[in-house]
Protein backbone atom coordinates (compact mmCIF):
# COMPACT_ATOMS: atom_id res chain seq x y z
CA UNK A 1 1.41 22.45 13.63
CA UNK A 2 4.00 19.58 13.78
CA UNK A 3 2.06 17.85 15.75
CA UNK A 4 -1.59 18.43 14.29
CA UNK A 5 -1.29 17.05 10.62
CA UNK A 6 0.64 13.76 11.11
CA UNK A 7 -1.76 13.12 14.46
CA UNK A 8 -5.37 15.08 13.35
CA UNK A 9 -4.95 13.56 10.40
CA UNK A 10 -4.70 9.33 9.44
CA UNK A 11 -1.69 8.53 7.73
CA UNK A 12 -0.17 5.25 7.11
CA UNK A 13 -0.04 1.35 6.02
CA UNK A 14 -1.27 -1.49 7.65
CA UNK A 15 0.06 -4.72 6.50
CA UNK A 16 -0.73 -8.44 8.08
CA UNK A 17 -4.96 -8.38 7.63
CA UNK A 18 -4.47 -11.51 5.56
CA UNK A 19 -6.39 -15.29 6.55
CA UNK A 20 -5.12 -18.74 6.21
CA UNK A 21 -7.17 -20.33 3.52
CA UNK A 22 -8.24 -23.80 4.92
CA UNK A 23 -6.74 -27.14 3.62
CA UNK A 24 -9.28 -29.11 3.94
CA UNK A 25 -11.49 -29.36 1.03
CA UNK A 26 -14.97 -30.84 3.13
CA UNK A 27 -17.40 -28.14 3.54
CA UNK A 28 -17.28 -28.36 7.20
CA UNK A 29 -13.73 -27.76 7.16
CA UNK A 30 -13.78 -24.28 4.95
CA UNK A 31 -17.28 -23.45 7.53
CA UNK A 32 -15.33 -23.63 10.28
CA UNK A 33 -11.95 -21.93 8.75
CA UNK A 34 -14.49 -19.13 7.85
CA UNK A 35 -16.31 -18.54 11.18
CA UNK A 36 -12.71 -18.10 12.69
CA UNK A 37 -11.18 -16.06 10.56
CA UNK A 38 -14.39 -13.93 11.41
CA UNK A 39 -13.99 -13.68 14.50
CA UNK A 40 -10.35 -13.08 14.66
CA UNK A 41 -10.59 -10.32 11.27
CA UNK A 42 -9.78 -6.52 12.74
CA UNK A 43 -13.10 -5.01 13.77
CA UNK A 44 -12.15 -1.28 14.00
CA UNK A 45 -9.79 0.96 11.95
CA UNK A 46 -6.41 1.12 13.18
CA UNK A 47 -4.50 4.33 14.34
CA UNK A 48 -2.60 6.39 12.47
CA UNK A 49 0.62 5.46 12.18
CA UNK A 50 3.99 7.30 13.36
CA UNK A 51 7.12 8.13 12.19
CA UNK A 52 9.98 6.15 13.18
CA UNK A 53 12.76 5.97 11.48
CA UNK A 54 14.45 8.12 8.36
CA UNK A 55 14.05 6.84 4.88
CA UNK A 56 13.22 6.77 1.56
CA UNK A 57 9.72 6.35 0.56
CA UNK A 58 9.12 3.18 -1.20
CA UNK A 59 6.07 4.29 -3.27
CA UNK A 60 6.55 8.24 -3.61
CA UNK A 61 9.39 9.98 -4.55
CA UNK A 62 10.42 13.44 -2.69
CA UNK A 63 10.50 15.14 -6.52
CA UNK A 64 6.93 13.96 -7.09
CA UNK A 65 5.74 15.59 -3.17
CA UNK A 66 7.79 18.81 -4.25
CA UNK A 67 6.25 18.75 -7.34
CA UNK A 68 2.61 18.34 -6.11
CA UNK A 69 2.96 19.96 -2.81
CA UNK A 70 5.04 22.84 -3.54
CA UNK A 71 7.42 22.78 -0.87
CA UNK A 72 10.88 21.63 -0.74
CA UNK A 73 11.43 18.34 1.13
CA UNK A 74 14.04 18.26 4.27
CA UNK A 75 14.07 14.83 5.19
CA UNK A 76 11.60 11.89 5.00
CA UNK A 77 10.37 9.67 7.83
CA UNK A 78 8.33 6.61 7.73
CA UNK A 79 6.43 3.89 9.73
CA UNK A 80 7.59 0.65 11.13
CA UNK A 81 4.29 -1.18 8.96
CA UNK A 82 4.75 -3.69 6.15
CA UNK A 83 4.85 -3.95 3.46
CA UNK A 84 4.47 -0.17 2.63
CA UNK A 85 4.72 2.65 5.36
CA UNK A 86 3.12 5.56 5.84
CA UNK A 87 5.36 7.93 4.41
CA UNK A 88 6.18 11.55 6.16
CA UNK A 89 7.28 14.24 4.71
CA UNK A 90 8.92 16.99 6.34
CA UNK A 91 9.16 20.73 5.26
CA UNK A 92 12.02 21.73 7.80
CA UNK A 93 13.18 19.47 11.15
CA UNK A 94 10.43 19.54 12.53
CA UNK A 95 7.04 19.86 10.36
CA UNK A 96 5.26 17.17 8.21
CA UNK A 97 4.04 19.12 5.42
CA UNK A 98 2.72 15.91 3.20
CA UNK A 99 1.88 12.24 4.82
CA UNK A 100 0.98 9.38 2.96
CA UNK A 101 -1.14 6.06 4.52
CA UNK A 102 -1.90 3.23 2.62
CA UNK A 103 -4.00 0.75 3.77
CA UNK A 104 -4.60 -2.49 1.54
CA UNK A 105 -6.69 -5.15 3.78
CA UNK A 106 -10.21 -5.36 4.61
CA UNK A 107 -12.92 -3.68 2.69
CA UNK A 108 -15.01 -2.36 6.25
CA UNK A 109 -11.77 -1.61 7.71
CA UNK A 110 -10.64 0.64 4.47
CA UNK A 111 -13.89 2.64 4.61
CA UNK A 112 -13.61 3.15 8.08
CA UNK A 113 -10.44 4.87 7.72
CA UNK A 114 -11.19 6.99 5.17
CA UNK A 115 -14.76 8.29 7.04
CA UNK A 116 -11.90 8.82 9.82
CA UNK A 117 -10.15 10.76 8.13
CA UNK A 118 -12.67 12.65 6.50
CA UNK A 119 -15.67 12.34 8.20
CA UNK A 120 -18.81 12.26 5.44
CA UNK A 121 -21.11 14.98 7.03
CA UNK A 122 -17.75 17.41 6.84
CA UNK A 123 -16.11 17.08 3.61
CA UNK A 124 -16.79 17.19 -0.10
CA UNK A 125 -16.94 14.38 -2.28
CA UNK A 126 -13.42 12.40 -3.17
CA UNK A 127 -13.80 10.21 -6.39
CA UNK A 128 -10.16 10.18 -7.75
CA UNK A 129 -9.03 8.17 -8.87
CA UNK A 130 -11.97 6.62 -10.90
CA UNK A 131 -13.61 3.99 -9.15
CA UNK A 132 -12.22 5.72 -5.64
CA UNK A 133 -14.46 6.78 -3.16
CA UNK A 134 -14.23 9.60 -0.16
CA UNK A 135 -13.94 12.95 0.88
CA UNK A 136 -11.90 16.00 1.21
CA UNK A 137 -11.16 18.37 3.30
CA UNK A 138 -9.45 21.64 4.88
CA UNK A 139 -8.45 22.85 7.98
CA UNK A 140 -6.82 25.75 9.11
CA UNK A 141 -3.89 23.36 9.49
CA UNK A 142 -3.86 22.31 5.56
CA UNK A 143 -6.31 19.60 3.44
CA UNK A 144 -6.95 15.49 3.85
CA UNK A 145 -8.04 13.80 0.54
CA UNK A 146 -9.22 10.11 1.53
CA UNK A 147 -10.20 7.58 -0.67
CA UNK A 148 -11.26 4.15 -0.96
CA UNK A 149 -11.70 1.58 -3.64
CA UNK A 150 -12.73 -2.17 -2.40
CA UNK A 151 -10.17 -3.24 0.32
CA UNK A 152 -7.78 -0.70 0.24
CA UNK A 153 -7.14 3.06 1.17
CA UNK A 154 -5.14 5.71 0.31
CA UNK A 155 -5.29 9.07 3.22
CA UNK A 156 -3.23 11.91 2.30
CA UNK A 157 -2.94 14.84 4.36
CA UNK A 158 -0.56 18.12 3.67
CA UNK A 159 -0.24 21.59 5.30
CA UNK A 160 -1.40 23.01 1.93
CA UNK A 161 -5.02 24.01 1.76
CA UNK A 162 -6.05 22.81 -1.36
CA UNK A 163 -7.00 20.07 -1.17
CA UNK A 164 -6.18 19.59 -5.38
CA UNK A 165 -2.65 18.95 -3.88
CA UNK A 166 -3.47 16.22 -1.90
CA UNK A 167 -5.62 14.70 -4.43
CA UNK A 168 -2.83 14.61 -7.46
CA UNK A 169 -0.44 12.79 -4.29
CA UNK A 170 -2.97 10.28 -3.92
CA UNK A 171 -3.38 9.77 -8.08
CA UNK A 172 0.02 9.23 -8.35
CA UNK A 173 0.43 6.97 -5.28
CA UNK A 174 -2.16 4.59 -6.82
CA UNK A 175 -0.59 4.80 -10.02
CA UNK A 176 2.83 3.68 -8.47
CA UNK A 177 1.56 1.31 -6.25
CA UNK A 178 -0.76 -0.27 -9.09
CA UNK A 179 -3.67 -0.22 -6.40
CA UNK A 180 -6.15 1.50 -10.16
């Protein structure tokens, strides 16, 4: 099970999907500036991030996971991305039992990872927060709640089954990172 939530299940932040605005002010200038940025932009959602390195996370506190999630937390891990990492959550040494992504980028690309993560023709309808879009869902190893709202993101996954649990993580996530 260590390995199935944190790697069946896309968690993480992706940070960097920005484009240089163009200088000049002609119209063939920003037309050009446009068509490259195009063709440079990510085309596919990324993969889920991994844990690297022990931590604090910067946008959920362990009280708030313990809270929701109902399970002490042992020890935090998150991902090398910037400028907020996927956040994992572990209920012993060895077992994630919450992970957080965040994704704040490209509209297409946000979407994409949330029909990743939960896959349209599988889950049930995720509209929390208001104005979010996704789905959730359970497995037999715990619950995904993915959302998205413009160009960014939010995919929770936990080793809980209800997926309620993962739905009031990714409320309050929003609410912290002022992503409403």
């Amino acid at each position: 099970m260590s390995y199935a939530v944190p790697s069946l299940l896309l968690i993480g932040v992706l940070a960097g999907c920005g484009t240089e605005q163009p200088s000049a002010t002609s119209t063939t200038g920003s037309k050009t500036s446009a068509a490259q940025a195009a063709t440079t932009a990510p085309k596919e959602a990324p993969g889920a991030p991994q844990p690297v390195t022990d931590g604090e996370c910067p946008y959920l506190s362990t009280g708030e996971v313990q809270e929701s999630n109902g399970q002490l937390v042992r020890k935090v891990r998150l991902s090398e991305d910037k400028p907020n990492p996927a956040c994992f959550f572990y209920a012993n040494s060895t077992d994630v039992q919450l992970s957080v992504w965040v994704y704040e980028g490209d509209a297409k690309i946000a979407k994409a990872i949330v029909d990743r993560a939960a896959p349209i023709a599988g889950s049930s309808p995720a509209t929390a927060p208001e104005g979010w879009n996704g789905g959730s869902l359970t497995s037999d190893t715990g619950a995904v709640y993915a959302v998205a709202k413009g160009a960014n993101a939010v995919v929770v996954t936990s080793n809980q089954q209800q997926t309620i649990k993962a739905r009031r993580i990714t409320e309050t996530v929003v609410t912290n990172l002022g992503l409403g």
